[in-house]
N, C-alpha and C. Protein backbone atom coordinates (compact mmCIF):
# COMPACT_ATOMS: atom_id res chain seq x y z
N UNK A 1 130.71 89.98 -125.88
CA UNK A 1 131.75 90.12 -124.90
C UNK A 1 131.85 91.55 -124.38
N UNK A 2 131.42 92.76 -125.13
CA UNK A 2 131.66 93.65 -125.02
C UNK A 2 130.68 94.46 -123.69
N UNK A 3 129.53 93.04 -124.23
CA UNK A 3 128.53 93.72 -123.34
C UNK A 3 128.83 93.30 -121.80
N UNK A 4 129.29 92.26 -121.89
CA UNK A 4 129.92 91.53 -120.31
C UNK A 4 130.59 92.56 -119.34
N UNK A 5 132.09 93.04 -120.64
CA UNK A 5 132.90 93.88 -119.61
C UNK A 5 131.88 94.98 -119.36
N UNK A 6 131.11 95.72 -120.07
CA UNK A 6 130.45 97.21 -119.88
C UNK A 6 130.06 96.63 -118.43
N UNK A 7 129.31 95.84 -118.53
CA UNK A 7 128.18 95.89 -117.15
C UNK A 7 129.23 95.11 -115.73
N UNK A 8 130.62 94.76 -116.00
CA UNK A 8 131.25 94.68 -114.86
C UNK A 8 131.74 96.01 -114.86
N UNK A 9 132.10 96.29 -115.81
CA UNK A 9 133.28 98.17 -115.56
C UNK A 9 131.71 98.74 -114.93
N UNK A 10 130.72 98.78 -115.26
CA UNK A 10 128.95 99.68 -114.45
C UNK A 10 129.33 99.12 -112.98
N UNK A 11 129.48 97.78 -112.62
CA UNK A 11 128.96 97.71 -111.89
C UNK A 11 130.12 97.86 -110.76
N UNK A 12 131.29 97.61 -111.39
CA UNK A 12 132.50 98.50 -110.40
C UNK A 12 132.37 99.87 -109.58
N UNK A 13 132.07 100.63 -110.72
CA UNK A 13 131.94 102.38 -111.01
C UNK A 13 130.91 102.03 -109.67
N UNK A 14 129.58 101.80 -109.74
CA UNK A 14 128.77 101.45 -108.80
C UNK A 14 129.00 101.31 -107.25
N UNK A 15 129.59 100.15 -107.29
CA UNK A 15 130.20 99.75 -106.04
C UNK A 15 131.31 101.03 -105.26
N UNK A 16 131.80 101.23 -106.45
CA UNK A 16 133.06 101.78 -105.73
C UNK A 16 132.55 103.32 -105.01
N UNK A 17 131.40 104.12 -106.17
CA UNK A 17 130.30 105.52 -105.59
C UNK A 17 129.92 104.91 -104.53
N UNK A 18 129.43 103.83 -104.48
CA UNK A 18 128.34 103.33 -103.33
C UNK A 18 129.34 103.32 -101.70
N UNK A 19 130.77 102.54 -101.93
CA UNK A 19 131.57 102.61 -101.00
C UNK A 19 131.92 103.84 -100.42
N UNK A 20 132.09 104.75 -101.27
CA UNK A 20 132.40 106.08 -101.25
C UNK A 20 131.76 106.82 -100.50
N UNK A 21 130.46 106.67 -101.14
CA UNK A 21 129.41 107.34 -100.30
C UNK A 21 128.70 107.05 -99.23
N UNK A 22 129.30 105.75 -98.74
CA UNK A 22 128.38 105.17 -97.46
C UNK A 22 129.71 105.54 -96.37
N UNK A 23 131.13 105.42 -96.68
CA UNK A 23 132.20 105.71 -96.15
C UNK A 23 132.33 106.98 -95.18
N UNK A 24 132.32 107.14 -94.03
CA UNK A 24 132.36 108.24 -93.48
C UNK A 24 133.90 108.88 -93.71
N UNK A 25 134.05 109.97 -93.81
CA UNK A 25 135.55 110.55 -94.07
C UNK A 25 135.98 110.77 -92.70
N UNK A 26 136.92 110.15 -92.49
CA UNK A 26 137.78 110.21 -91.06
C UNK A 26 137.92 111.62 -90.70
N UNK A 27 138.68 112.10 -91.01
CA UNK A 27 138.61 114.43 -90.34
C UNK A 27 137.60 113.96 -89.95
N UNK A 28 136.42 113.50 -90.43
CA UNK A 28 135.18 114.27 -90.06
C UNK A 28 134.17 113.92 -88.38
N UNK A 29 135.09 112.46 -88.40
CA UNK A 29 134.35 111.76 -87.18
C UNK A 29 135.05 112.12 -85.82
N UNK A 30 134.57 112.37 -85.08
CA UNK A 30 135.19 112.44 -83.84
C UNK A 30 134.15 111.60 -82.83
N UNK A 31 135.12 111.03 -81.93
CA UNK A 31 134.46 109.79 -81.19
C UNK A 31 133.72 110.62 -79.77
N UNK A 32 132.32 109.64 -79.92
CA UNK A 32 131.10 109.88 -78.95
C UNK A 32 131.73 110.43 -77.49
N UNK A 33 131.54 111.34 -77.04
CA UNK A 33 132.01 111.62 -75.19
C UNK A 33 130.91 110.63 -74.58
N UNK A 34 130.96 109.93 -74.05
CA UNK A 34 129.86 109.63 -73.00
C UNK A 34 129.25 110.20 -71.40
N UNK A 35 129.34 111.47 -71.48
CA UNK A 35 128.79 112.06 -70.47
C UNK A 35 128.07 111.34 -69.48
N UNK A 36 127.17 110.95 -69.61
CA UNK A 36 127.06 109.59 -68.29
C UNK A 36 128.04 109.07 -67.30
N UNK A 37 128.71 108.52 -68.56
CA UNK A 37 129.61 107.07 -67.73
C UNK A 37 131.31 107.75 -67.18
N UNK A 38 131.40 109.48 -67.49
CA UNK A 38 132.25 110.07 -67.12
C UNK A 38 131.66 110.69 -65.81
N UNK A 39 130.42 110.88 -65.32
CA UNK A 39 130.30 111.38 -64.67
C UNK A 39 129.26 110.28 -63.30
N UNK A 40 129.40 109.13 -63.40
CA UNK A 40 129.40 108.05 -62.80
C UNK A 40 131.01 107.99 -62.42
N UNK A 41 131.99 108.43 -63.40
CA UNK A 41 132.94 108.26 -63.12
C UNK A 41 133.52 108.99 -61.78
N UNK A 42 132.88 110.58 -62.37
CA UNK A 42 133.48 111.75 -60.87
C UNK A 42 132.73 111.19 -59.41
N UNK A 43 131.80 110.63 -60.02
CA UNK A 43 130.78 110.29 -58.44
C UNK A 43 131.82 109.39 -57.80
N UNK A 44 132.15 108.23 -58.47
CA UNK A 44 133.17 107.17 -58.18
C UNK A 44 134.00 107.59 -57.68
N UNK A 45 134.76 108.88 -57.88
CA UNK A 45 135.95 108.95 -57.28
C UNK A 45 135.79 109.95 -56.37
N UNK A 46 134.20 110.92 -56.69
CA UNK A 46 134.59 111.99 -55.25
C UNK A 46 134.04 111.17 -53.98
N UNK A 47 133.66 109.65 -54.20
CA UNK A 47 133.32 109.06 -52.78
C UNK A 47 134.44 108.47 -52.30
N UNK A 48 135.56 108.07 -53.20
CA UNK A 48 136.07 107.09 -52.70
C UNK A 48 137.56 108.66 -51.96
N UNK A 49 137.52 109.91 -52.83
CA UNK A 49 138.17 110.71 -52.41
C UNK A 49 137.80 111.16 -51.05
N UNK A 50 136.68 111.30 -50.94
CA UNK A 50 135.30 111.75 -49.76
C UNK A 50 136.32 110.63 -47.91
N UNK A 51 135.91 109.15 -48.58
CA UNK A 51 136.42 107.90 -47.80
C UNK A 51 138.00 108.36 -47.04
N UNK A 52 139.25 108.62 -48.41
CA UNK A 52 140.39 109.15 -47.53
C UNK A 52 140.46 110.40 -47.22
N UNK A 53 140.22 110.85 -47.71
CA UNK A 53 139.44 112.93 -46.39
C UNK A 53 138.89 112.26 -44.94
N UNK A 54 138.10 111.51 -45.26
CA UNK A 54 137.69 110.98 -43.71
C UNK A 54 138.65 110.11 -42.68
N UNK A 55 139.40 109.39 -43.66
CA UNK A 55 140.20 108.61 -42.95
C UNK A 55 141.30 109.19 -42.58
N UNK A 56 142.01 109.86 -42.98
CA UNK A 56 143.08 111.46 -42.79
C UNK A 56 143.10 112.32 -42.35
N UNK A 57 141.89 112.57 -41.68
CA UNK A 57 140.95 113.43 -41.09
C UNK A 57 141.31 114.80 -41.51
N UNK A 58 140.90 114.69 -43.05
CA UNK A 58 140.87 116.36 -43.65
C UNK A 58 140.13 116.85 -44.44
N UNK A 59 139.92 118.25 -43.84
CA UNK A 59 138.51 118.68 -44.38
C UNK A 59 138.78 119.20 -45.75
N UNK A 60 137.77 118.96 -46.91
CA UNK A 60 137.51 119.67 -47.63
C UNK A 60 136.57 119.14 -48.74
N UNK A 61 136.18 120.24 -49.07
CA UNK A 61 135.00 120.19 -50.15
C UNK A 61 135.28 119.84 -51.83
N UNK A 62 134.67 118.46 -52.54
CA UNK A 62 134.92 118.07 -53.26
C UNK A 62 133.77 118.90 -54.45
N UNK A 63 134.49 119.02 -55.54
CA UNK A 63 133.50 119.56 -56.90
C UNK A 63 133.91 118.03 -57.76
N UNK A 64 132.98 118.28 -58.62
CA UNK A 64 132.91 117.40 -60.28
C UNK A 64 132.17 117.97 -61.05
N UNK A 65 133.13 117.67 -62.36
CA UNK A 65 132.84 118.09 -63.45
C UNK A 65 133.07 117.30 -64.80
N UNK A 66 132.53 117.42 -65.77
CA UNK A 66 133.49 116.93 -66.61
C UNK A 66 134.02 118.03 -67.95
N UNK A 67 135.14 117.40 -67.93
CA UNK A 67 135.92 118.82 -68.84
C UNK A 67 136.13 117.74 -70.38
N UNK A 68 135.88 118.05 -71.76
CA UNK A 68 136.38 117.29 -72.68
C UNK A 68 136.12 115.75 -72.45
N UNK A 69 136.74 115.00 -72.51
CA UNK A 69 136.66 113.67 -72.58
C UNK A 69 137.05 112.84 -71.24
N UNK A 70 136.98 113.60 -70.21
CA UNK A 70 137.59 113.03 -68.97
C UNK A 70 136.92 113.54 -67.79
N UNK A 71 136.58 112.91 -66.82
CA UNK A 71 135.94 113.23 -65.66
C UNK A 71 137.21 114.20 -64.41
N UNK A 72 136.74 115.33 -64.15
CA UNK A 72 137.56 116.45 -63.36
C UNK A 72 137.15 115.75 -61.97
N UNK A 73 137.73 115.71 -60.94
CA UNK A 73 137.33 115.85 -59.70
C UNK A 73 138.40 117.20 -58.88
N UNK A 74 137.86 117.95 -57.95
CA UNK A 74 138.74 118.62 -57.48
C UNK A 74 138.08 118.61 -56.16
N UNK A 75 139.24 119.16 -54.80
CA UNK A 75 139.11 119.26 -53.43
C UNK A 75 139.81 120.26 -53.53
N UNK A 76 138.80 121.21 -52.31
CA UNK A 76 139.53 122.47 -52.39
C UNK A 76 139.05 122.40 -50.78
N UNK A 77 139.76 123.30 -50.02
CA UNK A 77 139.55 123.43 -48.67
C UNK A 77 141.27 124.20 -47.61
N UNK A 78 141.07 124.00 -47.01
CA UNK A 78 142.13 125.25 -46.28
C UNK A 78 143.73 124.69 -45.70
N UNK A 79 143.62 123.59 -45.64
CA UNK A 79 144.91 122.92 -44.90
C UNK A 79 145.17 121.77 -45.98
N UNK A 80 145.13 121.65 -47.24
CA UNK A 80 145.47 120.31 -48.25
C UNK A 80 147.03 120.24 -48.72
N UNK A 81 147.91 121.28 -48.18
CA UNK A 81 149.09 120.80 -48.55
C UNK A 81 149.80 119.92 -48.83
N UNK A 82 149.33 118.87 -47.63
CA UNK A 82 150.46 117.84 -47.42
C UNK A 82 149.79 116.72 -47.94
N UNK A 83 148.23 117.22 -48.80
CA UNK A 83 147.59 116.10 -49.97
C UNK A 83 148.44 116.03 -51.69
N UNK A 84 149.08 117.12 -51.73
CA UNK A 84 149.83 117.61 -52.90
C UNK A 84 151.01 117.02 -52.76
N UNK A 85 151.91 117.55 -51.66
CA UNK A 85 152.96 116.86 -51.59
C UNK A 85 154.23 117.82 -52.16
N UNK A 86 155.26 117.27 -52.16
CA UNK A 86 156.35 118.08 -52.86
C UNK A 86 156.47 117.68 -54.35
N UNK A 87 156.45 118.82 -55.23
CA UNK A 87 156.33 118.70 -56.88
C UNK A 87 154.76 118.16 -57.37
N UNK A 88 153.85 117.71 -56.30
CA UNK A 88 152.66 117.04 -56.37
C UNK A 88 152.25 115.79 -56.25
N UNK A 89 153.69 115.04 -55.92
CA UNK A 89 154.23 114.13 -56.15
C UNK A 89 152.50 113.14 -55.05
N UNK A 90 152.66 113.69 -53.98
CA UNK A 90 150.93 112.77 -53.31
C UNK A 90 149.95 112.89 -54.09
N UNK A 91 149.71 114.09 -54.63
CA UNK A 91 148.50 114.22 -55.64
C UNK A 91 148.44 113.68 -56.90
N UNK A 92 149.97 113.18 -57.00
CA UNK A 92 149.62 111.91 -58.71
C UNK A 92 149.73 110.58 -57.70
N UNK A 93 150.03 110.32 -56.60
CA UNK A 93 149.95 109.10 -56.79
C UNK A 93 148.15 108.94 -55.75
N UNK A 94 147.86 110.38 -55.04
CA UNK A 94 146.23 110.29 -55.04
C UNK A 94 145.06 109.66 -56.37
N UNK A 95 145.69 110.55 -57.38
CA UNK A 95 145.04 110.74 -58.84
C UNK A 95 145.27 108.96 -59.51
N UNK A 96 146.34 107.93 -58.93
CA UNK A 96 146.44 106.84 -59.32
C UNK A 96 145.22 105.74 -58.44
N UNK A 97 145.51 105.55 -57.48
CA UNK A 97 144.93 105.55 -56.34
C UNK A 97 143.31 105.22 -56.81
N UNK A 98 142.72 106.59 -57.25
CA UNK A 98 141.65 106.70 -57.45
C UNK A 98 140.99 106.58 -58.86
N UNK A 99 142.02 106.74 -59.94
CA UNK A 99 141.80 105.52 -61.23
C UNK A 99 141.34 104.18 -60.79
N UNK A 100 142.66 103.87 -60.50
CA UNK A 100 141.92 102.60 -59.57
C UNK A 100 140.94 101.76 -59.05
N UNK A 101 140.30 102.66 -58.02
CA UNK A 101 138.86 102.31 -57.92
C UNK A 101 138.05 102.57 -58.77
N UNK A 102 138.31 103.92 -59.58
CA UNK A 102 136.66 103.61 -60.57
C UNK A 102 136.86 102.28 -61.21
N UNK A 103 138.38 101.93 -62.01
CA UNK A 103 138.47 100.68 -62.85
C UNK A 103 138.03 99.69 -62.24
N UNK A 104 138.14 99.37 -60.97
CA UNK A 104 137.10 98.36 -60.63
C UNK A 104 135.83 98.40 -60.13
N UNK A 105 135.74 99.70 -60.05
CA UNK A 105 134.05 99.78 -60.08
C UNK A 105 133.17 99.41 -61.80
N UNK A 106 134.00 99.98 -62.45
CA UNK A 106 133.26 100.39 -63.96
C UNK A 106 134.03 98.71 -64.85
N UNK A 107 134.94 98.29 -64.54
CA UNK A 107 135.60 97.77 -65.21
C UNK A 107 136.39 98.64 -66.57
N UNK A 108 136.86 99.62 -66.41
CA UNK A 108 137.24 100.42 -67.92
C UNK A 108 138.00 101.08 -67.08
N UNK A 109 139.08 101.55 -67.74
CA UNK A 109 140.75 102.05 -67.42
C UNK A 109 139.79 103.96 -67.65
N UNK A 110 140.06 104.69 -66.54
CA UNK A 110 139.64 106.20 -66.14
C UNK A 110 141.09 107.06 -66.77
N UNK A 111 140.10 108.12 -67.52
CA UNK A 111 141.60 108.72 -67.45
C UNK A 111 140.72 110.41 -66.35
N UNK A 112 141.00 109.67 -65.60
CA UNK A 112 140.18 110.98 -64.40
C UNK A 112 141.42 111.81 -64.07
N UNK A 113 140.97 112.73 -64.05
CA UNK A 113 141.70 114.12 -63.32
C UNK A 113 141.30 114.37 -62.09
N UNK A 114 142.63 114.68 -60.86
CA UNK A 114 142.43 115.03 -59.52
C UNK A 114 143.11 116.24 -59.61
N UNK A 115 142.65 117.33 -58.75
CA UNK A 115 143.09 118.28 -58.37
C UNK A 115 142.78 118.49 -56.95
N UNK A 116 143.91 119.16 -56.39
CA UNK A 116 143.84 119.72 -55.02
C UNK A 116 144.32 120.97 -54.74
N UNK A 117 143.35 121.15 -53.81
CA UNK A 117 144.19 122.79 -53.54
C UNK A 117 144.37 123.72 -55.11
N UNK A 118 143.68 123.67 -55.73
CA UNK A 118 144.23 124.32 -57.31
C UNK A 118 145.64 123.98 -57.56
N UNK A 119 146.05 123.08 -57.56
CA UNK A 119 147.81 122.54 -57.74
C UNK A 119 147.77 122.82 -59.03
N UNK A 120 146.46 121.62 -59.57
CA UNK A 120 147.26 121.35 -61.13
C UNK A 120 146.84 122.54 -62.11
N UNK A 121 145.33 123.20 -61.54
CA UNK A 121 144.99 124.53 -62.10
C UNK A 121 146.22 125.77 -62.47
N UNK A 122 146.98 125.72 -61.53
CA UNK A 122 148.15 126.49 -61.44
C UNK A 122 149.25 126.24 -62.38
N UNK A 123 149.75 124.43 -62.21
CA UNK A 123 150.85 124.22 -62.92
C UNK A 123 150.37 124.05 -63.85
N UNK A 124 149.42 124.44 -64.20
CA UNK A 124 148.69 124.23 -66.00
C UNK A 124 148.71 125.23 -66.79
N UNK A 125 148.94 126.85 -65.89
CA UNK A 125 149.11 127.87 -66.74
C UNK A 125 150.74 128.47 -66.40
N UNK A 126 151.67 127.38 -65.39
CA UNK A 126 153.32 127.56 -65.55
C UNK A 126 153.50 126.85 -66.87
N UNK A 127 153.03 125.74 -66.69
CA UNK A 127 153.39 124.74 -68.10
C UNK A 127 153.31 125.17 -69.44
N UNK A 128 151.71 125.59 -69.56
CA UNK A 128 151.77 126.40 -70.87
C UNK A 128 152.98 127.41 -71.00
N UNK A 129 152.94 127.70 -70.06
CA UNK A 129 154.25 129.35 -70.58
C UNK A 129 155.26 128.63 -70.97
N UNK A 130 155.76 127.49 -70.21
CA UNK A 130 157.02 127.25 -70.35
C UNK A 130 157.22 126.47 -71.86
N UNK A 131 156.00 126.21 -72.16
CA UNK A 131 155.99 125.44 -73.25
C UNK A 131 156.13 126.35 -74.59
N UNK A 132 155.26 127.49 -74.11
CA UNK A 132 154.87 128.42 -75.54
C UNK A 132 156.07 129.02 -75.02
N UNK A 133 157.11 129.37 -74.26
CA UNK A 133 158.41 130.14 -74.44
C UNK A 133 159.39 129.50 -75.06
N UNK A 134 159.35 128.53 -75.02
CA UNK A 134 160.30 127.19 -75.26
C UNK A 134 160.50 127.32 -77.05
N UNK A 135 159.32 126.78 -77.22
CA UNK A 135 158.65 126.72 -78.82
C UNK A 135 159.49 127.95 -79.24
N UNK A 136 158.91 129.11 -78.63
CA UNK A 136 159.30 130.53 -79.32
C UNK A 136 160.69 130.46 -79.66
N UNK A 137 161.72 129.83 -78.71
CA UNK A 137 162.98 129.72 -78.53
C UNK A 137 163.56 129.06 -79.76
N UNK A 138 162.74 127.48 -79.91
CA UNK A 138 162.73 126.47 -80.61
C UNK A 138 162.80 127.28 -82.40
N UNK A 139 161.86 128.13 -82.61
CA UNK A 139 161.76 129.43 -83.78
C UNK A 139 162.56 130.27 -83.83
N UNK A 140 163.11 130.88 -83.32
CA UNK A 140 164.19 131.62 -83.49
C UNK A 140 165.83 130.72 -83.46
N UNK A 141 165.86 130.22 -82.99
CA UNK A 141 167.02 129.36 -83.19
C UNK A 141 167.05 128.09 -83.72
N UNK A 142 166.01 127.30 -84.04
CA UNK A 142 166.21 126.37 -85.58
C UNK A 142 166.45 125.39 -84.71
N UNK A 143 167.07 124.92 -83.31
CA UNK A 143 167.63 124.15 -82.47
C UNK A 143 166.75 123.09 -81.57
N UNK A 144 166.64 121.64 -81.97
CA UNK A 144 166.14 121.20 -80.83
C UNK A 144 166.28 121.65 -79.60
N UNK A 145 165.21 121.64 -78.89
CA UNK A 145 165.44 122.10 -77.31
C UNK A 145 164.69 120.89 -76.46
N UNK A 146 166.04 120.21 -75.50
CA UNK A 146 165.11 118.92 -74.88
C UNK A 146 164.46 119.76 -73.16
N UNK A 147 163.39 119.43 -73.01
CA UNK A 147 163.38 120.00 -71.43
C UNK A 147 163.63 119.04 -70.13
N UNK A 148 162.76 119.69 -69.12
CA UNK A 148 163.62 118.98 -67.99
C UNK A 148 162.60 117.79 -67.66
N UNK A 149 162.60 116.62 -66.65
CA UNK A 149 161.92 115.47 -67.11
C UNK A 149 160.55 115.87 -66.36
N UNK A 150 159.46 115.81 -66.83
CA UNK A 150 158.23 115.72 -66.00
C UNK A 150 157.30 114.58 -65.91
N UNK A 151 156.27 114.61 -65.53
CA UNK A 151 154.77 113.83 -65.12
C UNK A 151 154.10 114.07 -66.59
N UNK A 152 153.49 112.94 -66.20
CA UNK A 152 152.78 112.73 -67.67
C UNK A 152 151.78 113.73 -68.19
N UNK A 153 151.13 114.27 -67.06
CA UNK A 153 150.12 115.63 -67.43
C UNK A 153 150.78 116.92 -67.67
N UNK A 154 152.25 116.62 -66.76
CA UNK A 154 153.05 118.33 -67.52
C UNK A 154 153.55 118.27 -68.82
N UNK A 155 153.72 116.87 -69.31
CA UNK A 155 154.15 116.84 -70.59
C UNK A 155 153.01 116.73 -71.27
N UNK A 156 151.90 116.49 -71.24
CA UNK A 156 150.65 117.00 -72.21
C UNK A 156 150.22 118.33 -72.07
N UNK A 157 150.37 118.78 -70.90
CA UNK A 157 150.38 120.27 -71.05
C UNK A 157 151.40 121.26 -71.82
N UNK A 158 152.67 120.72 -71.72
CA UNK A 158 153.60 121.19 -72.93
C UNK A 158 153.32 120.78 -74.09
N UNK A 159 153.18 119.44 -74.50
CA UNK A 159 152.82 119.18 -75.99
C UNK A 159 151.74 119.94 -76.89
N UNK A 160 150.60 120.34 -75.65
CA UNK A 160 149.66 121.44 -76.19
C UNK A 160 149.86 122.17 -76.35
N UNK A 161 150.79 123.50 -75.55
CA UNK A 161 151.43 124.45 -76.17
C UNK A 161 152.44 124.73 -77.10
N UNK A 162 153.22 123.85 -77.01
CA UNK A 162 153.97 123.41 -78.16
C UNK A 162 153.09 123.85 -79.43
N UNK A 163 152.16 122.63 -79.79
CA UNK A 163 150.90 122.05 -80.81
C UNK A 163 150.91 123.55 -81.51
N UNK A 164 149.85 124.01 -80.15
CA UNK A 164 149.16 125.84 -80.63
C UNK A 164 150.49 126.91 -80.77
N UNK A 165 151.99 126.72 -80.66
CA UNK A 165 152.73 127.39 -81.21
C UNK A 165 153.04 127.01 -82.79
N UNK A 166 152.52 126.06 -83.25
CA UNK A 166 153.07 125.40 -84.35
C UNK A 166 153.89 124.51 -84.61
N UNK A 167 154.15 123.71 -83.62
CA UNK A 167 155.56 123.15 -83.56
C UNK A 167 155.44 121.20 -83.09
N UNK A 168 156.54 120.82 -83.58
CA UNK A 168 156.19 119.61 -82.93
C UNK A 168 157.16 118.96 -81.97
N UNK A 169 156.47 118.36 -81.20
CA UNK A 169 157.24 117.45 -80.00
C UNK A 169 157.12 116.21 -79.61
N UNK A 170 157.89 115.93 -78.86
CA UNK A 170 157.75 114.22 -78.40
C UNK A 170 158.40 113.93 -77.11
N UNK A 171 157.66 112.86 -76.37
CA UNK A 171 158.19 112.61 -75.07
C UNK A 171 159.67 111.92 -75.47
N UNK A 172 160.74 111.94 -74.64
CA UNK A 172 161.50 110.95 -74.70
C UNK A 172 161.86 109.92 -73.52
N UNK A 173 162.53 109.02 -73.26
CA UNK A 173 163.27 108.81 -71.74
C UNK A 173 162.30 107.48 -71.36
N UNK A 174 162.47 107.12 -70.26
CA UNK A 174 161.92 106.55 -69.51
C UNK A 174 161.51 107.15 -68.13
N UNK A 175 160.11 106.63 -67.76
CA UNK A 175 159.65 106.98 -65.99
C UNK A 175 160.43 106.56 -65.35
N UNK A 176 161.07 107.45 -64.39
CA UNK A 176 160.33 109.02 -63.99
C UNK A 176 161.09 110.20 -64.58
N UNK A 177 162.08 109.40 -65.17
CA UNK A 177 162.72 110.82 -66.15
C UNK A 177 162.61 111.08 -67.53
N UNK A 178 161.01 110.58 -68.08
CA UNK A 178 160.75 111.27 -69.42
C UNK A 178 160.38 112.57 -69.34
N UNK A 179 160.61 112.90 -70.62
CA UNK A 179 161.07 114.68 -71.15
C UNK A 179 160.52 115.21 -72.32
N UNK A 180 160.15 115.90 -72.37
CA UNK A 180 159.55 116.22 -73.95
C UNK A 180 160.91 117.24 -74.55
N UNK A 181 160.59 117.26 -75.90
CA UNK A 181 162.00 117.36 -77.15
C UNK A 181 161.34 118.29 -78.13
N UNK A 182 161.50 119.35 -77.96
CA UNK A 182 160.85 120.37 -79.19
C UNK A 182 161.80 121.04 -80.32
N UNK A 183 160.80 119.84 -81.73
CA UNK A 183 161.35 120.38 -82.71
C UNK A 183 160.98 121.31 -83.50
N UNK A 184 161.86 122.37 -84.36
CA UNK A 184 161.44 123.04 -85.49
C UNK A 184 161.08 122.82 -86.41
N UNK A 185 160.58 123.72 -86.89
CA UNK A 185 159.89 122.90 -88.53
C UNK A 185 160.45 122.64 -89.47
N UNK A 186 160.67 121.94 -90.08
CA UNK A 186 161.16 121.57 -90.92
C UNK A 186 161.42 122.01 -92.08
């Protein structure tokens, strides 16, 4: 009998090294970019961006790139104001617009980035500040601090600075008046 259990307790011990070791450790994996199919993606959208420039009749010159895990498109050119809009408000619902079509080109939900005129280049280094001042605030006074309601990319741009201050946050609310909420540490 003795010999029975030994060679199930072996062959546990076994299994369980073997699981162990075939197991990739999560920290460690980070998921594939597909560079290709992101940049099928920018093509996708600087034509279909290309299509309303033509139909709007406004000039300007489209770049692509891809930045991290998401396909960049940007238009830059001399008269794009009134592509931005007030608060940017044309240029997210451009940036929807043109999700859009790649998803039915590609069949797969884009998380593509539009920029115009350097809009979001800009509100990307207000945001950070406001975020890493906030935080700072959030540290010295121990005090939740809720902010004012934004777009879904100004609140990932705060949550990042937030992040790299040390700190944590969270959207709250409902569209169009969710808000991010920065807490202290605990």
């Amino acid at each position: 009998m003795s010999n029975s259990n030994s060679t199930t307790a072996e062959a546990e011990e076994i299994r369980g090294s073997v699981a162990v070791a075939d197991a990739p450790e999560q920290d460690d994996v980070e998921p594939e970019v597909d560079i290709e199919a992101l940049e099928r993606e920018g093509d996708i959208a600087a034509d279909y961006i290309e299509g309303l420039l033509d139909i709007a009749d406004f000039d300007g010159d489209i770049d692509m790139d891809v930045e991290g895990d998401r396909a960049m498109v940007s238009v830059v050119g001399a008269t794009l104001d009134e592509l931005i809009g007030d608060k940017g408000e044309v240029l997210e619902a451009m940036q929807e617009l043109t999700r859009l079509a790649v998803h039915r080109s590609t069949g797969s939900r884009s998380r593509l980035m539009l920029d115009i005129g350097g809009y979001r280049e800009g509100r990307r280094r207000a945001l950070a500040r406001i975020g890493a001042e906030a935080a700072d605030e959030v540290k010295r006074t121990g005090e939740v601090k809720p902010l004012a309601p934004m777009t879904p990319f100004e609140r990932k741009v705060v949550h990042d600075a937030v992040a790299e201050a040390g700190l944590h946050s969270e959207s709250e609310g409902e569209e169009p008046n969710r808000y991010v909420v920065i807490h202290p540490v605990d």
